[in-house]
C-alpha atoms as a PDB file:
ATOM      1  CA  UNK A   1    -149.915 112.848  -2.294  1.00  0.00           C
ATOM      2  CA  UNK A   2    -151.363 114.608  -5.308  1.00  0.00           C
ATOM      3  CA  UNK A   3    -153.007 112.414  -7.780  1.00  0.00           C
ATOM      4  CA  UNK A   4    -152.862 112.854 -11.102  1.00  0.00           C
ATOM      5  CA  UNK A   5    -154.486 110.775 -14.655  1.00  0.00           C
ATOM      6  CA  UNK A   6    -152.568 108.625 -15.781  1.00  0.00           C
ATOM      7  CA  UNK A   7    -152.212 109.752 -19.062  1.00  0.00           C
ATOM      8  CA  UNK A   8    -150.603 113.161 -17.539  1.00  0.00           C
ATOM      9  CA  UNK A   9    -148.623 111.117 -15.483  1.00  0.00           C
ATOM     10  CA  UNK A  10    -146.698 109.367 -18.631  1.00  0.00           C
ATOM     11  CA  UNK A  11    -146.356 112.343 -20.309  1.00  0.00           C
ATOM     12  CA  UNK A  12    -144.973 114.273 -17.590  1.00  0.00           C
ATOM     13  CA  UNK A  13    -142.430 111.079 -16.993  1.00  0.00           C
ATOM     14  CA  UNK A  14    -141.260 111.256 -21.213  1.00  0.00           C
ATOM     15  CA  UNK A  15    -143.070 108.841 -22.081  1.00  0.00           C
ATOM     16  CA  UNK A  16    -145.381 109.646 -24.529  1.00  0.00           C
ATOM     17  CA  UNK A  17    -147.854 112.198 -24.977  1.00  0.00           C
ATOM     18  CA  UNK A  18    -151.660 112.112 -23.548  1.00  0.00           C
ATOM     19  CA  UNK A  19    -153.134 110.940 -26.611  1.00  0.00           C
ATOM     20  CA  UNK A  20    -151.080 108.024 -27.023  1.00  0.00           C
ATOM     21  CA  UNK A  21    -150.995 107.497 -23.521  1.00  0.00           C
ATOM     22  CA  UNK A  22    -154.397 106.894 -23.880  1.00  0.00           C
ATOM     23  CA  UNK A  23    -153.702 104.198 -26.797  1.00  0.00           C
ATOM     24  CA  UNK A  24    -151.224 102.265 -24.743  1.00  0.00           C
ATOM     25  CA  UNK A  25    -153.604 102.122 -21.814  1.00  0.00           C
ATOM     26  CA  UNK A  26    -156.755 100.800 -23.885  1.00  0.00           C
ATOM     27  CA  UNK A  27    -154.250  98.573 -25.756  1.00  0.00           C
ATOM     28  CA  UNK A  28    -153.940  96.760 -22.457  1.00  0.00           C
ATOM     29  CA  UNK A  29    -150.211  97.593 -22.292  1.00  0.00           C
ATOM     30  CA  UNK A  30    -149.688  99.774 -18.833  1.00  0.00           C
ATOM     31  CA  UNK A  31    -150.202  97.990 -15.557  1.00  0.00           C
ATOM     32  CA  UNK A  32    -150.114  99.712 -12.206  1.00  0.00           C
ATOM     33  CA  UNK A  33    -149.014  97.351  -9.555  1.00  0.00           C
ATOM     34  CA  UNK A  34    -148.998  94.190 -12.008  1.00  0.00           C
ATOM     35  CA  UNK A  35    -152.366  95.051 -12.760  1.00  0.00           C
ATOM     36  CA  UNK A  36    -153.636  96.525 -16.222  1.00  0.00           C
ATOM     37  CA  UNK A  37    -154.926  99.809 -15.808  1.00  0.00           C
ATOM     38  CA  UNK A  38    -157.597 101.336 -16.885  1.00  0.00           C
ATOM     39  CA  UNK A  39    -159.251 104.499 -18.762  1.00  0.00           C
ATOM     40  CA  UNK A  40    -159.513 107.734 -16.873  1.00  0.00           C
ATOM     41  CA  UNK A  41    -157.179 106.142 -14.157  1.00  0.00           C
ATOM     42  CA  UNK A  42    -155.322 108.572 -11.458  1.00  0.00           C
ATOM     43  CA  UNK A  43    -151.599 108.057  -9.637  1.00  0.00           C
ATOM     44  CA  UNK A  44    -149.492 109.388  -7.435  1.00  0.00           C
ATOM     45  CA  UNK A  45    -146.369 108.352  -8.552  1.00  0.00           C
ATOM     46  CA  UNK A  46    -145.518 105.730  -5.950  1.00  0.00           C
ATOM     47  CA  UNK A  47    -146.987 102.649  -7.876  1.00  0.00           C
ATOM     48  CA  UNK A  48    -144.520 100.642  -9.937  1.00  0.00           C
ATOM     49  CA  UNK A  49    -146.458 101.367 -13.235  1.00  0.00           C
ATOM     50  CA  UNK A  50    -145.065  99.324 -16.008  1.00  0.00           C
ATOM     51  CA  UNK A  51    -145.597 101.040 -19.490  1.00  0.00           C
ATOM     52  CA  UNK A  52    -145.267  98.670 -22.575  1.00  0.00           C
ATOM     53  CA  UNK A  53    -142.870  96.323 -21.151  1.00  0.00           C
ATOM     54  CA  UNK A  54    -140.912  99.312 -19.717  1.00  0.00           C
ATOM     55  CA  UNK A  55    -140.554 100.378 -15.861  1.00  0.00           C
ATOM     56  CA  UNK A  56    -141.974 104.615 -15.144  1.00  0.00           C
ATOM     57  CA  UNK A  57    -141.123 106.861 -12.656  1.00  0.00           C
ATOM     58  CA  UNK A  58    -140.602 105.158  -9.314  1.00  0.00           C
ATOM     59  CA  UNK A  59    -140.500 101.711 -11.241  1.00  0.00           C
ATOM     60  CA  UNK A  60    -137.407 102.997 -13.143  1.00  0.00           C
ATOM     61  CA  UNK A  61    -135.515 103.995  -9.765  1.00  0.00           C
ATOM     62  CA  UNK A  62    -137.111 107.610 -10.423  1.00  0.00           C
ATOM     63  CA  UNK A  63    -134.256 108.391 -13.006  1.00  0.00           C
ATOM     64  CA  UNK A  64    -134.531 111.906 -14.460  1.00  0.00           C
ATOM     65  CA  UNK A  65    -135.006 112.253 -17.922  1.00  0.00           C
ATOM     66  CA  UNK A  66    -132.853 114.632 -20.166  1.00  0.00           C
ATOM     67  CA  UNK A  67    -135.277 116.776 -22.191  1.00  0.00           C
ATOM     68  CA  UNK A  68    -134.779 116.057 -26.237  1.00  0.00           C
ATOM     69  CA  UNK A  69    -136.577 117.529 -29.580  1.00  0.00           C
ATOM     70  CA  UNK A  70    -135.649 116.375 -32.808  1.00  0.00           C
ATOM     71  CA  UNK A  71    -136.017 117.225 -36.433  1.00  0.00           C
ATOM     72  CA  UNK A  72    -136.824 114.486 -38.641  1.00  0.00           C
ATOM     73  CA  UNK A  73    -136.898 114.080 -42.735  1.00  0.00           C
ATOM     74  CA  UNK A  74    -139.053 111.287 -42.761  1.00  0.00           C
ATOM     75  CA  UNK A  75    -139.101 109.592 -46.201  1.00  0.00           C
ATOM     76  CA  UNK A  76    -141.869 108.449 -48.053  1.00  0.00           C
ATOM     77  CA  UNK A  77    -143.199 104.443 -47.131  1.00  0.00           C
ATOM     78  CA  UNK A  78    -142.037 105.580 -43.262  1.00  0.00           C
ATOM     79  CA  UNK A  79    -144.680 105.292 -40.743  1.00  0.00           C
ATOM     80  CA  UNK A  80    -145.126 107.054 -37.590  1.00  0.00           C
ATOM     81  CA  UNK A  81    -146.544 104.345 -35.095  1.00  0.00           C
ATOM     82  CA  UNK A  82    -144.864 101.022 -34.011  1.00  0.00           C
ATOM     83  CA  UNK A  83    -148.154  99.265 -34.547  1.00  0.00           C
ATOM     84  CA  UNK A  84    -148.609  99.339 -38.423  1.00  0.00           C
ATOM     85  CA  UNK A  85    -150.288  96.417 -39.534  1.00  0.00           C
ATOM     86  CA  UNK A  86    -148.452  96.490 -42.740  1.00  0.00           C
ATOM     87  CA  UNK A  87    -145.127  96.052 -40.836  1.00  0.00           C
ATOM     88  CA  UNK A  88    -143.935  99.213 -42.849  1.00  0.00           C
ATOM     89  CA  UNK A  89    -140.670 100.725 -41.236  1.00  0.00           C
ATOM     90  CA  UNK A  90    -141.298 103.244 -38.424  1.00  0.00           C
ATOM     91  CA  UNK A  91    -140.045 106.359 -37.674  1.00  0.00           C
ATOM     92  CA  UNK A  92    -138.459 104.664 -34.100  1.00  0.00           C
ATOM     93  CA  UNK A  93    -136.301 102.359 -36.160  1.00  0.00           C
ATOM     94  CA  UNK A  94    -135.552 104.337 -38.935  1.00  0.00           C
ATOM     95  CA  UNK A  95    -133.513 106.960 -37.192  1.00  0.00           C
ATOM     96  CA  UNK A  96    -132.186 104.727 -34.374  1.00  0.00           C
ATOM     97  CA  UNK A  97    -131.843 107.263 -31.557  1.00  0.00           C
ATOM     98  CA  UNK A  98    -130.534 105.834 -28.257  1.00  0.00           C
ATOM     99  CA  UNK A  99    -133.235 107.309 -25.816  1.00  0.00           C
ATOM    100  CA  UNK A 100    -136.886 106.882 -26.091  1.00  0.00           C
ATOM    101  CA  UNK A 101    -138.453 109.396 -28.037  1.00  0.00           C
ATOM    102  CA  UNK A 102    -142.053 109.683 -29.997  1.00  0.00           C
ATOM    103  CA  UNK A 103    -143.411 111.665 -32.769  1.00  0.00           C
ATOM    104  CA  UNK A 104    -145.351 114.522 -32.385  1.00  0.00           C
ATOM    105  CA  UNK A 105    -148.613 114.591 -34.389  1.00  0.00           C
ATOM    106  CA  UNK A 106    -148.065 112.542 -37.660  1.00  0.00           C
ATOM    107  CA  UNK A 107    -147.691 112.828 -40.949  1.00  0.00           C
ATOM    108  CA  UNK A 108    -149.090 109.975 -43.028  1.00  0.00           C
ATOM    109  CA  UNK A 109    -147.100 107.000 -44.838  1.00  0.00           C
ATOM    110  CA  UNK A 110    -147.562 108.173 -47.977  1.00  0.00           C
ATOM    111  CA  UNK A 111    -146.457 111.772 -47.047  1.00  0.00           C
ATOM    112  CA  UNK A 112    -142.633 113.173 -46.201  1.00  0.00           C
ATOM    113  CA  UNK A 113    -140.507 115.844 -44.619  1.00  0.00           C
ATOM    114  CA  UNK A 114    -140.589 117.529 -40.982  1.00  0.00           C
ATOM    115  CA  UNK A 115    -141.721 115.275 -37.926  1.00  0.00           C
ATOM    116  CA  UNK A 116    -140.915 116.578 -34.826  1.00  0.00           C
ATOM    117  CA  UNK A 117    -140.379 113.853 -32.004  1.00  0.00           C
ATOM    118  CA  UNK A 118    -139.434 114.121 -28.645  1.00  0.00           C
ATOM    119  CA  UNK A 119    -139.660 112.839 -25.344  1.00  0.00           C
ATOM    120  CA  UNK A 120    -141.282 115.796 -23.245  1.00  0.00           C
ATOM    121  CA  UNK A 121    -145.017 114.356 -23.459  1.00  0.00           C
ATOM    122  CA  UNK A 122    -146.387 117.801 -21.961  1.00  0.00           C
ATOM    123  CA  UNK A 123    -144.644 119.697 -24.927  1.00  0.00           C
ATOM    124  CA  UNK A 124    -145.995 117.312 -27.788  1.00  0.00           C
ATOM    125  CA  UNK A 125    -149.738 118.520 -26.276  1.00  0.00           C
ATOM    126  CA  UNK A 126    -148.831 121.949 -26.462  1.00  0.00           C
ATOM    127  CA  UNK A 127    -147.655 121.565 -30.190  1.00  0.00           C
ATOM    128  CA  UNK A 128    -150.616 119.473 -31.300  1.00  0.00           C
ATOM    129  CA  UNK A 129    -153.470 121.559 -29.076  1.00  0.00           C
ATOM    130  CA  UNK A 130    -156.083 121.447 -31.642  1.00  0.00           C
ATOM    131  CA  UNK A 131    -156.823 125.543 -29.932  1.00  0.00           C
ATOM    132  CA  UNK A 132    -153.644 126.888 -30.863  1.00  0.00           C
ATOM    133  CA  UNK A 133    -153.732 127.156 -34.624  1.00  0.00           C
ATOM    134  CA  UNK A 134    -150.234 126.464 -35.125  1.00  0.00           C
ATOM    135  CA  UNK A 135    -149.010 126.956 -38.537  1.00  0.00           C
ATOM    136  CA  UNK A 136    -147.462 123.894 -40.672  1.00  0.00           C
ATOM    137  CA  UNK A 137    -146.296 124.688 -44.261  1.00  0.00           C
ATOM    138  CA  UNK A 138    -146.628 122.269 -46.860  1.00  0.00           C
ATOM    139  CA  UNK A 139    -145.322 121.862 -50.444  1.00  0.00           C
ATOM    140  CA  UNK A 140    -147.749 119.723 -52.547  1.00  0.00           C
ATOM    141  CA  UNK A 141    -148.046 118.641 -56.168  1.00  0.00           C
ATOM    142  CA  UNK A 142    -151.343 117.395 -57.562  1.00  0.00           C
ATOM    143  CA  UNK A 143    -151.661 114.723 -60.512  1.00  0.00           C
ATOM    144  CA  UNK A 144    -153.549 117.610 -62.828  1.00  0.00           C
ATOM    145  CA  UNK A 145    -153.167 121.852 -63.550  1.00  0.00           C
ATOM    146  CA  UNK A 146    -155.712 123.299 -61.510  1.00  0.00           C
ATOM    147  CA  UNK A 147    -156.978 127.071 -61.986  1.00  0.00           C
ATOM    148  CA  UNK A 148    -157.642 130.029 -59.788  1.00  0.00           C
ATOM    149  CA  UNK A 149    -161.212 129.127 -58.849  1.00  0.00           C
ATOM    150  CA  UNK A 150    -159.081 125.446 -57.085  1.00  0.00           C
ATOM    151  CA  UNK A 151    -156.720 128.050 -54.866  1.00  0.00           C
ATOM    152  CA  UNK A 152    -159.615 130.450 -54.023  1.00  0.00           C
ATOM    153  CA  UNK A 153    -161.447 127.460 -52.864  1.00  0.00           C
ATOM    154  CA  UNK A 154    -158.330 125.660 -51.120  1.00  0.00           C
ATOM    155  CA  UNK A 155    -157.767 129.250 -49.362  1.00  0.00           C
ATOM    156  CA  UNK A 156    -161.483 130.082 -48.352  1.00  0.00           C
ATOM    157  CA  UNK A 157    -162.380 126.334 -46.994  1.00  0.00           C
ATOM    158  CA  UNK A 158    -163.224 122.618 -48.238  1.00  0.00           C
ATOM    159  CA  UNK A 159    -166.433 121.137 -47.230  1.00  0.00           C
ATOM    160  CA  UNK A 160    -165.097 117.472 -46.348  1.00  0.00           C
ATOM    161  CA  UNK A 161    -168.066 116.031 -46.497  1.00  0.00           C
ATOM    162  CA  UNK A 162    -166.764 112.262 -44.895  1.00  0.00           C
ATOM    163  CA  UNK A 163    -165.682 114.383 -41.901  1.00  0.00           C
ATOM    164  CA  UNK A 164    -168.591 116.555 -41.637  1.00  0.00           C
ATOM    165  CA  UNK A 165    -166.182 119.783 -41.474  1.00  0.00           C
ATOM    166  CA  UNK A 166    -165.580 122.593 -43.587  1.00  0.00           C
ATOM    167  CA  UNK A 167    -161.813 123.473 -43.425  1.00  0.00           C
ATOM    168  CA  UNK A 168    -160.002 126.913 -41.807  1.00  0.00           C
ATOM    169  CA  UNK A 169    -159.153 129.157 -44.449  1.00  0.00           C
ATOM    170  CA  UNK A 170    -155.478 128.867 -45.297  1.00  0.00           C
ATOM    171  CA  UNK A 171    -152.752 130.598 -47.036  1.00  0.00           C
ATOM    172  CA  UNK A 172    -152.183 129.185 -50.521  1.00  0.00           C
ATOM    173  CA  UNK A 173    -150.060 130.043 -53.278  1.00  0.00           C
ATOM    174  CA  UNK A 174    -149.172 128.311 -56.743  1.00  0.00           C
ATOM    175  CA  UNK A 175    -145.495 127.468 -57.264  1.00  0.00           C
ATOM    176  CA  UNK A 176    -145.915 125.446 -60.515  1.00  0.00           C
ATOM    177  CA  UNK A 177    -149.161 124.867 -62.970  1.00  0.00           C
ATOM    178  CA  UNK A 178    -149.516 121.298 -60.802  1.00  0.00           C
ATOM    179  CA  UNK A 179    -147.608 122.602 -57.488  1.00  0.00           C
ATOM    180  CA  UNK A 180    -148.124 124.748 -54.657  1.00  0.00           C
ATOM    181  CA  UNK A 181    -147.245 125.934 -51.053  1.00  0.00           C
ATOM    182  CA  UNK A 182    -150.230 125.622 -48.173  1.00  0.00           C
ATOM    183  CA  UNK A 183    -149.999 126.982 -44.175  1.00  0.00           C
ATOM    184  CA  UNK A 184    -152.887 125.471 -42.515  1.00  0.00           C
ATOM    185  CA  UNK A 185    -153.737 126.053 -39.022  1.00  0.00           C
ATOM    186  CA  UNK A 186    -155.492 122.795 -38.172  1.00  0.00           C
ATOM    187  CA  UNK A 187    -154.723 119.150 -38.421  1.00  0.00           C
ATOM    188  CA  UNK A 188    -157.591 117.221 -39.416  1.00  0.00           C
ATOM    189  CA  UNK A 189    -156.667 113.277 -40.632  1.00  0.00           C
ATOM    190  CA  UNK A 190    -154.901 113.391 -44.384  1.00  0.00           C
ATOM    191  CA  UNK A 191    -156.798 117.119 -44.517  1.00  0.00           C
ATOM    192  CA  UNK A 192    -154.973 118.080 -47.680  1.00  0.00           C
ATOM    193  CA  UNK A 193    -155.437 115.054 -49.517  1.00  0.00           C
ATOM    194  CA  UNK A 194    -159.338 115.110 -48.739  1.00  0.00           C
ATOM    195  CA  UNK A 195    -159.341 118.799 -49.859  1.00  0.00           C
ATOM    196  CA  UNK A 196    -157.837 117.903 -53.020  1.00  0.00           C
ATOM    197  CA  UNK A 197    -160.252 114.881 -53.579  1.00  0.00           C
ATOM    198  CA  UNK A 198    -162.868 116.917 -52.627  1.00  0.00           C
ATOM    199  CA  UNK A 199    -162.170 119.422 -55.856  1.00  0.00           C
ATOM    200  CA  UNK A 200    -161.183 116.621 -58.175  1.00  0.00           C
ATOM    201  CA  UNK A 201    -157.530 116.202 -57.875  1.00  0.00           C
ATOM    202  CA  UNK A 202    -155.552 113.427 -56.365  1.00  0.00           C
ATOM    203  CA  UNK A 203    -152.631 114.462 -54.323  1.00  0.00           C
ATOM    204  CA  UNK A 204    -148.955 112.937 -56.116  1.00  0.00           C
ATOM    205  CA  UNK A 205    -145.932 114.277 -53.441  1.00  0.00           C
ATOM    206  CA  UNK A 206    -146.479 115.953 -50.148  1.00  0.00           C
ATOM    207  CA  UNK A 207    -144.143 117.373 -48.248  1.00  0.00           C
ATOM    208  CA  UNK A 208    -144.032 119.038 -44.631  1.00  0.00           C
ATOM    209  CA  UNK A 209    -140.989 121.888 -44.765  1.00  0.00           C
ATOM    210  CA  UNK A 210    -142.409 124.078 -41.479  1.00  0.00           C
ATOM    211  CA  UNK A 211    -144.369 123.547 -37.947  1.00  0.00           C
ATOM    212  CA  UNK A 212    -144.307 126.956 -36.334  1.00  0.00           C
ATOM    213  CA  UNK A 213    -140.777 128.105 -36.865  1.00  0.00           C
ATOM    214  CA  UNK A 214    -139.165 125.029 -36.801  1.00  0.00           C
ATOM    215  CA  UNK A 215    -138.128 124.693 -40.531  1.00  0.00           C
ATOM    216  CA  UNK A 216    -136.682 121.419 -42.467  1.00  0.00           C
ATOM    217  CA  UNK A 217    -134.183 123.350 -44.284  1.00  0.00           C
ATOM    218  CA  UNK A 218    -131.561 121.281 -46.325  1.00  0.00           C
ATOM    219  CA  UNK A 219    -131.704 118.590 -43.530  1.00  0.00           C
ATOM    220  CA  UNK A 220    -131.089 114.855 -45.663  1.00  0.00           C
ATOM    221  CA  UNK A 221    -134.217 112.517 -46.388  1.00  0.00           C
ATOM    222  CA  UNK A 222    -133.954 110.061 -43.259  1.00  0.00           C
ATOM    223  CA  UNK A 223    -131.692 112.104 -41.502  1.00  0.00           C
ATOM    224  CA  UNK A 224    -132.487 114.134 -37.820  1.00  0.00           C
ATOM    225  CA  UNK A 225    -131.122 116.959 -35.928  1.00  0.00           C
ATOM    226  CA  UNK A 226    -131.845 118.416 -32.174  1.00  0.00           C
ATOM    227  CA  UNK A 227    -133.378 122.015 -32.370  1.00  0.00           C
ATOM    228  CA  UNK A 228    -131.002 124.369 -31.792  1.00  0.00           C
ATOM    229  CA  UNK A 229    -131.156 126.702 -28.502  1.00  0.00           C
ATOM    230  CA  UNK A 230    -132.599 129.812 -30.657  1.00  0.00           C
ATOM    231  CA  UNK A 231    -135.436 127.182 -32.097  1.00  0.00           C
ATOM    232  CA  UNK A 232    -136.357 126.226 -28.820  1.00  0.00           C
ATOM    233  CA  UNK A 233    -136.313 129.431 -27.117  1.00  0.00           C
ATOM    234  CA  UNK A 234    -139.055 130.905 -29.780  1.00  0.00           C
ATOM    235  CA  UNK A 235    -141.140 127.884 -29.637  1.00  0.00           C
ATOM    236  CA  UNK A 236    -141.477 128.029 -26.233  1.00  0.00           C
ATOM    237  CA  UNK A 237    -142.225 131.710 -26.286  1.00  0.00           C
ATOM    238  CA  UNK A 238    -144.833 130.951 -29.283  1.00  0.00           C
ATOM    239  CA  UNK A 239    -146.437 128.527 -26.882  1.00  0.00           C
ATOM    240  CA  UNK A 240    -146.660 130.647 -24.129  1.00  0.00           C
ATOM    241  CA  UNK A 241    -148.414 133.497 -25.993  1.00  0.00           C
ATOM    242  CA  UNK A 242    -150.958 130.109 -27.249  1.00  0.00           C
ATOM    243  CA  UNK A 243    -151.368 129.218 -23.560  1.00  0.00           C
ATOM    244  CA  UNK A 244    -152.260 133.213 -22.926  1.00  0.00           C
ATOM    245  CA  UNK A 245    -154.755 133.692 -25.876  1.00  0.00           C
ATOM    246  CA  UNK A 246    -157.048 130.519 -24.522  1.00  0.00           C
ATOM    247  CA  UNK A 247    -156.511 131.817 -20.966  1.00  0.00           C
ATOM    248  CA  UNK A 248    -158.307 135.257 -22.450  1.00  0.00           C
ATOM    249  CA  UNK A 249    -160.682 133.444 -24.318  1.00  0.00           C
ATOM    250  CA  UNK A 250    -161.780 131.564 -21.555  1.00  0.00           C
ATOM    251  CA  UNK A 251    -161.598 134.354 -19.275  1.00  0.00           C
ATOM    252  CA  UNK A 252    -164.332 136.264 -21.499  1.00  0.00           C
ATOM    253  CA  UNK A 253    -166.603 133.204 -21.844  1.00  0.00           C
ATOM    254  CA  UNK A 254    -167.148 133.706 -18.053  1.00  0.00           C
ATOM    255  CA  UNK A 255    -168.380 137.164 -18.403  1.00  0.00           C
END
């Protein structure tokens, strides 16, 4: 039989995606055979593989699982890992949903609006592939008026000097004289709030309304929702053309 990493192998079962996959397994908290596993790990499948405290694949009888996407308005003082040290609420609890699902990316405990979660770990990759330059739209009010010069600068790039990275250009525009809209096409940790500390300003109310063209609409604070069969169908087709444009790219690096 075909082996495969582990971390594929869990999220290819629905169990979480590669990255925190990779968490779980340095956490100590998947065992293969009774044993804990380890880093860089492969599988076939046929091992009873245990992933915090909960039977995969074979282990589970080698139940199918349905394929789900949800919507979330995640309020403000909500985090998005189980793990917090703060004990905060989580996302998981919050919205109570009766199979397993996981966020996809995050959006910070100070921050609020559209979290995608789900349970298809290879579709949470695709979404968060740091190559794809997805767009996410934000709505953000800062604790200060700021001028043209601060959205010519927001728009053109932010040197973030603790990361070492000077941001993507992005598409800005002012909705208020302390407000306004930003589509960035990267996710670097609590990038807006850097940006805005990095030009004097300290970020007040953030709020995710868009990640590609899944929109928040009028959906309730702490509420959820399932995608609907016309979201789904152009996300996957917006993923496709992603997985074609780094097939290209790569395709001319080897000329």
């Amino acid at each position: 039989m075909e082996e495969i990493r582990l971390n594929k192998y869990l999220s290819e079962q629905g169990i979480c995606s590669r990255r925190e996959a990779d968490r779980l397994i340095e956490a100590g908290k998947v065992t293969i055979n009774g044993r804990k596993a380890q880093m860089g790990e492969k599988v076939t499948g046929q091992e009873v593989i245990v992933c915090d405290g909960k039977p995969v694949g074979k282990a589970a009888g080698g139940k199918k699982v349905k394929p789900v996407l949800l919507v979330v308005n995640k309020p403000r003082g909500v985090v998005c890992t189980t793990s917090d040290k703060d004990r905060a609420m989580n996302v998981v609890d919050l919205i109570q949903y009766p199979a397993r699902v996981y966020p996809v990316g995050r959006l910070d405990k100070d921050s609020e609006g559209l979290l995608l979660m789900t349970n298809q770990g290879e579709l949470a990759n695709e979404i968060m592939h740091a190559g794809n330059f997805h767009e996410k739209e934000y709505l953000v009010t800062v604790d200060q008026p700021f001028n043209a010069a601060f959205l010519k600068k927001m728009r053109e790039g932010v040197e973030l000097k603790e990361l070492g990275v000077t941001t993507r250009p992005c598409q800005v525009e002012a909705t208020g004289v302390k407000s306004f809209k930003i589509i960035l096409t990267q996710g670097l940790n609590r990038q807006i709030r850097r940006m805005c500390a990095e030009l004097g300003y300290r970020v007040v109310t953030l709020k995710r309304i868009r990640i590609m063209n899944i929109h928040l609409g009028k959906l309730n604070t702490g509420d959820f929702r399932r995608v609907t069969p016309q979201e789904m169908e152009e996300l996957e087709w917006q993923l496709e053309q992603a997985r074609l444009e780094r097939e290209e790219l790569l395709e001319g690096g080897d000329e």
